[in-house]
N, C-alpha and C. Protein backbone atom coordinates (compact mmCIF):
# COMPACT_ATOMS: atom_id res chain seq x y z
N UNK A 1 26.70 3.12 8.92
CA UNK A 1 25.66 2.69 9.85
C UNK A 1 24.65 1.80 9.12
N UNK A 2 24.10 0.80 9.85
CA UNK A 2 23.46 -0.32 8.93
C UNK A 2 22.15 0.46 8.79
N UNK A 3 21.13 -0.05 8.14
CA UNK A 3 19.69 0.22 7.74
C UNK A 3 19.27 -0.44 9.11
N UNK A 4 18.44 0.45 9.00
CA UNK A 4 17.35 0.20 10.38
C UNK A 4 16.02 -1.02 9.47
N UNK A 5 15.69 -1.67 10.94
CA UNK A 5 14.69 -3.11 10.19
C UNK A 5 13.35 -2.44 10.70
N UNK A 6 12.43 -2.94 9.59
CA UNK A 6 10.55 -2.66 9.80
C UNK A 6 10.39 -3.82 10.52
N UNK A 7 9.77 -3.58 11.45
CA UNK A 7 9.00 -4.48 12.41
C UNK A 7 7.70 -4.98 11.26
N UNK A 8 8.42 -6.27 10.74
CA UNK A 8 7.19 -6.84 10.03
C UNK A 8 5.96 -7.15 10.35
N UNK A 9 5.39 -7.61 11.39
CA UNK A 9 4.14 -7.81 12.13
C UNK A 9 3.51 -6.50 12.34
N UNK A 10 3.99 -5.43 12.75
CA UNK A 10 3.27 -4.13 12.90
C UNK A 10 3.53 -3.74 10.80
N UNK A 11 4.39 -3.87 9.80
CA UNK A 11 3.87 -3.30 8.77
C UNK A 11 3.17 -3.82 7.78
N UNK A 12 2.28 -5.08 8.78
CA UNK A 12 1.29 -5.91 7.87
C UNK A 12 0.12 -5.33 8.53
N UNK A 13 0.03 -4.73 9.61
CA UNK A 13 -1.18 -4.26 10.20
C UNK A 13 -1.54 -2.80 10.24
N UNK A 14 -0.18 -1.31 9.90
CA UNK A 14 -0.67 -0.49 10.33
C UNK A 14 -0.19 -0.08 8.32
N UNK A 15 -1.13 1.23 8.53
CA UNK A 15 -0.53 1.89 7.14
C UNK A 15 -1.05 3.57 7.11
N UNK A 16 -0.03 4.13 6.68
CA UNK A 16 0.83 5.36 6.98
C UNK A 16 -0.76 6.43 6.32
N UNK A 17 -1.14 7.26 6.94
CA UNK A 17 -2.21 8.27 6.24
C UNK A 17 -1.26 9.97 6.38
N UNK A 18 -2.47 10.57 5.79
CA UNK A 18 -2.06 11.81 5.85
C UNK A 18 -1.48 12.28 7.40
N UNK A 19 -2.67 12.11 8.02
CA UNK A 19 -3.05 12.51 9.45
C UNK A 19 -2.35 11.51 10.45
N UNK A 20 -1.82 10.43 10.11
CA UNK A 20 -1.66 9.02 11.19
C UNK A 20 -1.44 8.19 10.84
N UNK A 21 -2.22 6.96 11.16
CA UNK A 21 -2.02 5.31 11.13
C UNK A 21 -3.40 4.45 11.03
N UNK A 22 -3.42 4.14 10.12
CA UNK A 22 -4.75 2.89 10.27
C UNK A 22 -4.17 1.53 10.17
N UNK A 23 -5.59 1.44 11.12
CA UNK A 23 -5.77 -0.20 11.08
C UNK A 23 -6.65 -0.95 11.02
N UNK A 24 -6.63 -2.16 10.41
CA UNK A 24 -8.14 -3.11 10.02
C UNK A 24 -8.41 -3.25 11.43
N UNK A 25 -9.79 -3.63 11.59
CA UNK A 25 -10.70 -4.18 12.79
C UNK A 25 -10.84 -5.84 12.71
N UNK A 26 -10.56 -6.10 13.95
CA UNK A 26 -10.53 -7.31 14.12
C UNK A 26 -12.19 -7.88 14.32
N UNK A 27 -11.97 -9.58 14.61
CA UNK A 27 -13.17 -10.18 14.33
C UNK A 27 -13.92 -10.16 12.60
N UNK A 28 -13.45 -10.32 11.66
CA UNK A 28 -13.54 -10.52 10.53
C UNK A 28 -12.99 -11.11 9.85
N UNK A 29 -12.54 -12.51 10.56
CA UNK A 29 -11.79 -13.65 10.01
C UNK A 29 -12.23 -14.97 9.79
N UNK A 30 -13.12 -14.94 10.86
CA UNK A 30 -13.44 -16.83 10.65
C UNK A 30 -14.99 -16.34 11.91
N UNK A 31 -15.91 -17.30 11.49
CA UNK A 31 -17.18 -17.55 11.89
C UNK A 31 -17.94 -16.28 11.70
N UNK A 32 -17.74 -16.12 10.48
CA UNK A 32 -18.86 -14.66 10.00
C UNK A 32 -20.17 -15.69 9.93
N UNK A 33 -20.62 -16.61 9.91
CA UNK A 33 -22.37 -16.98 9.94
C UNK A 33 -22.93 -16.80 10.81
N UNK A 34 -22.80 -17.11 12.00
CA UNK A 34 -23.34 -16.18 13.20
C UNK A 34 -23.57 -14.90 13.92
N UNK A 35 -22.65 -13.97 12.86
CA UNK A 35 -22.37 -12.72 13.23
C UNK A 35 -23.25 -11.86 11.71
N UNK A 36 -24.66 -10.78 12.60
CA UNK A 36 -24.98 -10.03 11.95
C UNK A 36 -24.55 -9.59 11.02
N UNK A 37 -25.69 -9.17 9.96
CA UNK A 37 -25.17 -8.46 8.96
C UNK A 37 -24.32 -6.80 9.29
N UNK A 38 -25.34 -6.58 10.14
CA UNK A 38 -24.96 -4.89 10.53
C UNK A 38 -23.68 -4.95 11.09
N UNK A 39 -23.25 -6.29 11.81
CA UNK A 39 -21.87 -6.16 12.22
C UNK A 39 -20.59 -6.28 11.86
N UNK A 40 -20.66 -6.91 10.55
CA UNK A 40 -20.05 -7.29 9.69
C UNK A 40 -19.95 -6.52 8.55
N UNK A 41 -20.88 -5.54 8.54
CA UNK A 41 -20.17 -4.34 7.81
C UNK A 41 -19.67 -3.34 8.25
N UNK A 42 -20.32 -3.38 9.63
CA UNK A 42 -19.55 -2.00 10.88
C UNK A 42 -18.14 -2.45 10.65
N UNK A 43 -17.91 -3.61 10.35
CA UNK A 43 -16.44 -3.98 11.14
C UNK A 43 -15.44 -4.11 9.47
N UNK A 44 -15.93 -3.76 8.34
CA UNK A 44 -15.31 -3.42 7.63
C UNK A 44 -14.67 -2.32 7.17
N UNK A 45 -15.03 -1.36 7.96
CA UNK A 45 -14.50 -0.30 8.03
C UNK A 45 -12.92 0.10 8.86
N UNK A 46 -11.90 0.55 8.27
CA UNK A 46 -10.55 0.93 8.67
C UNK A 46 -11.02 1.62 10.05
N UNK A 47 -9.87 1.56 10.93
CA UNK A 47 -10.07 2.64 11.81
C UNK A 47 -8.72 3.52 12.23
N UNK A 48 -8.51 4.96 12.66
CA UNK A 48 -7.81 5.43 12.92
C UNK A 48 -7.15 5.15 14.02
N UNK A 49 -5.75 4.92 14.60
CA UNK A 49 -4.88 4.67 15.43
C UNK A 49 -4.52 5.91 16.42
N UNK A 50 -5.10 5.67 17.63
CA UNK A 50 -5.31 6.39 18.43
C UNK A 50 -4.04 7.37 18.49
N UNK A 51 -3.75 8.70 18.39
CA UNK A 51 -2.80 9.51 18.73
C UNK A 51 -1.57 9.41 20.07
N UNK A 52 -2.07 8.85 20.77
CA UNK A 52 -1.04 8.00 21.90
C UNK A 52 -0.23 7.08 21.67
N UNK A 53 -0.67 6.22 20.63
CA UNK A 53 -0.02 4.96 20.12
C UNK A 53 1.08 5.57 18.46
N UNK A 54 0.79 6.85 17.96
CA UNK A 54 1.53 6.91 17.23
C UNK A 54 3.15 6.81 17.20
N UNK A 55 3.81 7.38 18.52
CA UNK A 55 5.32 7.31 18.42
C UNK A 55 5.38 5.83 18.76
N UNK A 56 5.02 4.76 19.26
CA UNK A 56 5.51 3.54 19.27
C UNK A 56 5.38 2.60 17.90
N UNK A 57 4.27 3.08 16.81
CA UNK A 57 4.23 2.91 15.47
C UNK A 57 5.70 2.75 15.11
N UNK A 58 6.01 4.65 14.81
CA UNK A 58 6.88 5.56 14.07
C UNK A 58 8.01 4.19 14.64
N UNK A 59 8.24 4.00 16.10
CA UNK A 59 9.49 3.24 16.30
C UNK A 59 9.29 1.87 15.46
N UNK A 60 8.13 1.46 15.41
CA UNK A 60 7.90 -0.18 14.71
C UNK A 60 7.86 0.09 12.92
N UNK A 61 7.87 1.38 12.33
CA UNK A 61 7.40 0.96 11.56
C UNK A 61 8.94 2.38 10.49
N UNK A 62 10.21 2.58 10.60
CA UNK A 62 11.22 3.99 10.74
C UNK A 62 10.87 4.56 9.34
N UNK A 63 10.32 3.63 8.42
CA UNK A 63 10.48 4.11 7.21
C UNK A 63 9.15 4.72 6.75
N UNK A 64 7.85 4.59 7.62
CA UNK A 64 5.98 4.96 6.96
C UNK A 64 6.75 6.45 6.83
């Protein structure tokens, strides 16, 4: 039976924790000069991947 393939686009974005799945927060790519300081560090922070969305991960991602 062949090897199963990682959905490359989902294993550049999610990554495997104890508990789940994180993922970076968007809007922290381009035109940070207009955008607060306070917001721009809120938004550096990882965030956890909602528990609903985990089995469609697990399918995108066979090997986390």
């Amino acid at each position: 039976m062949p090897k199963m393939k990682t959905n490359r686009a989902a294993a550049k974005r999610f990554r495997k924790t104890a508990d789940g799945f994180k993922r970076g927060q968007s809007h922290r790519r381009h035109i940070l000069t207009k955008k607060p300081s306070k917001r721009k560090r809120q938004l550096r922070r990882e965030m956890q991947v909602h528990e609903t969305d985990h089995d469609r991960i697990k399918q995108l991602l066979p090997y986390a």
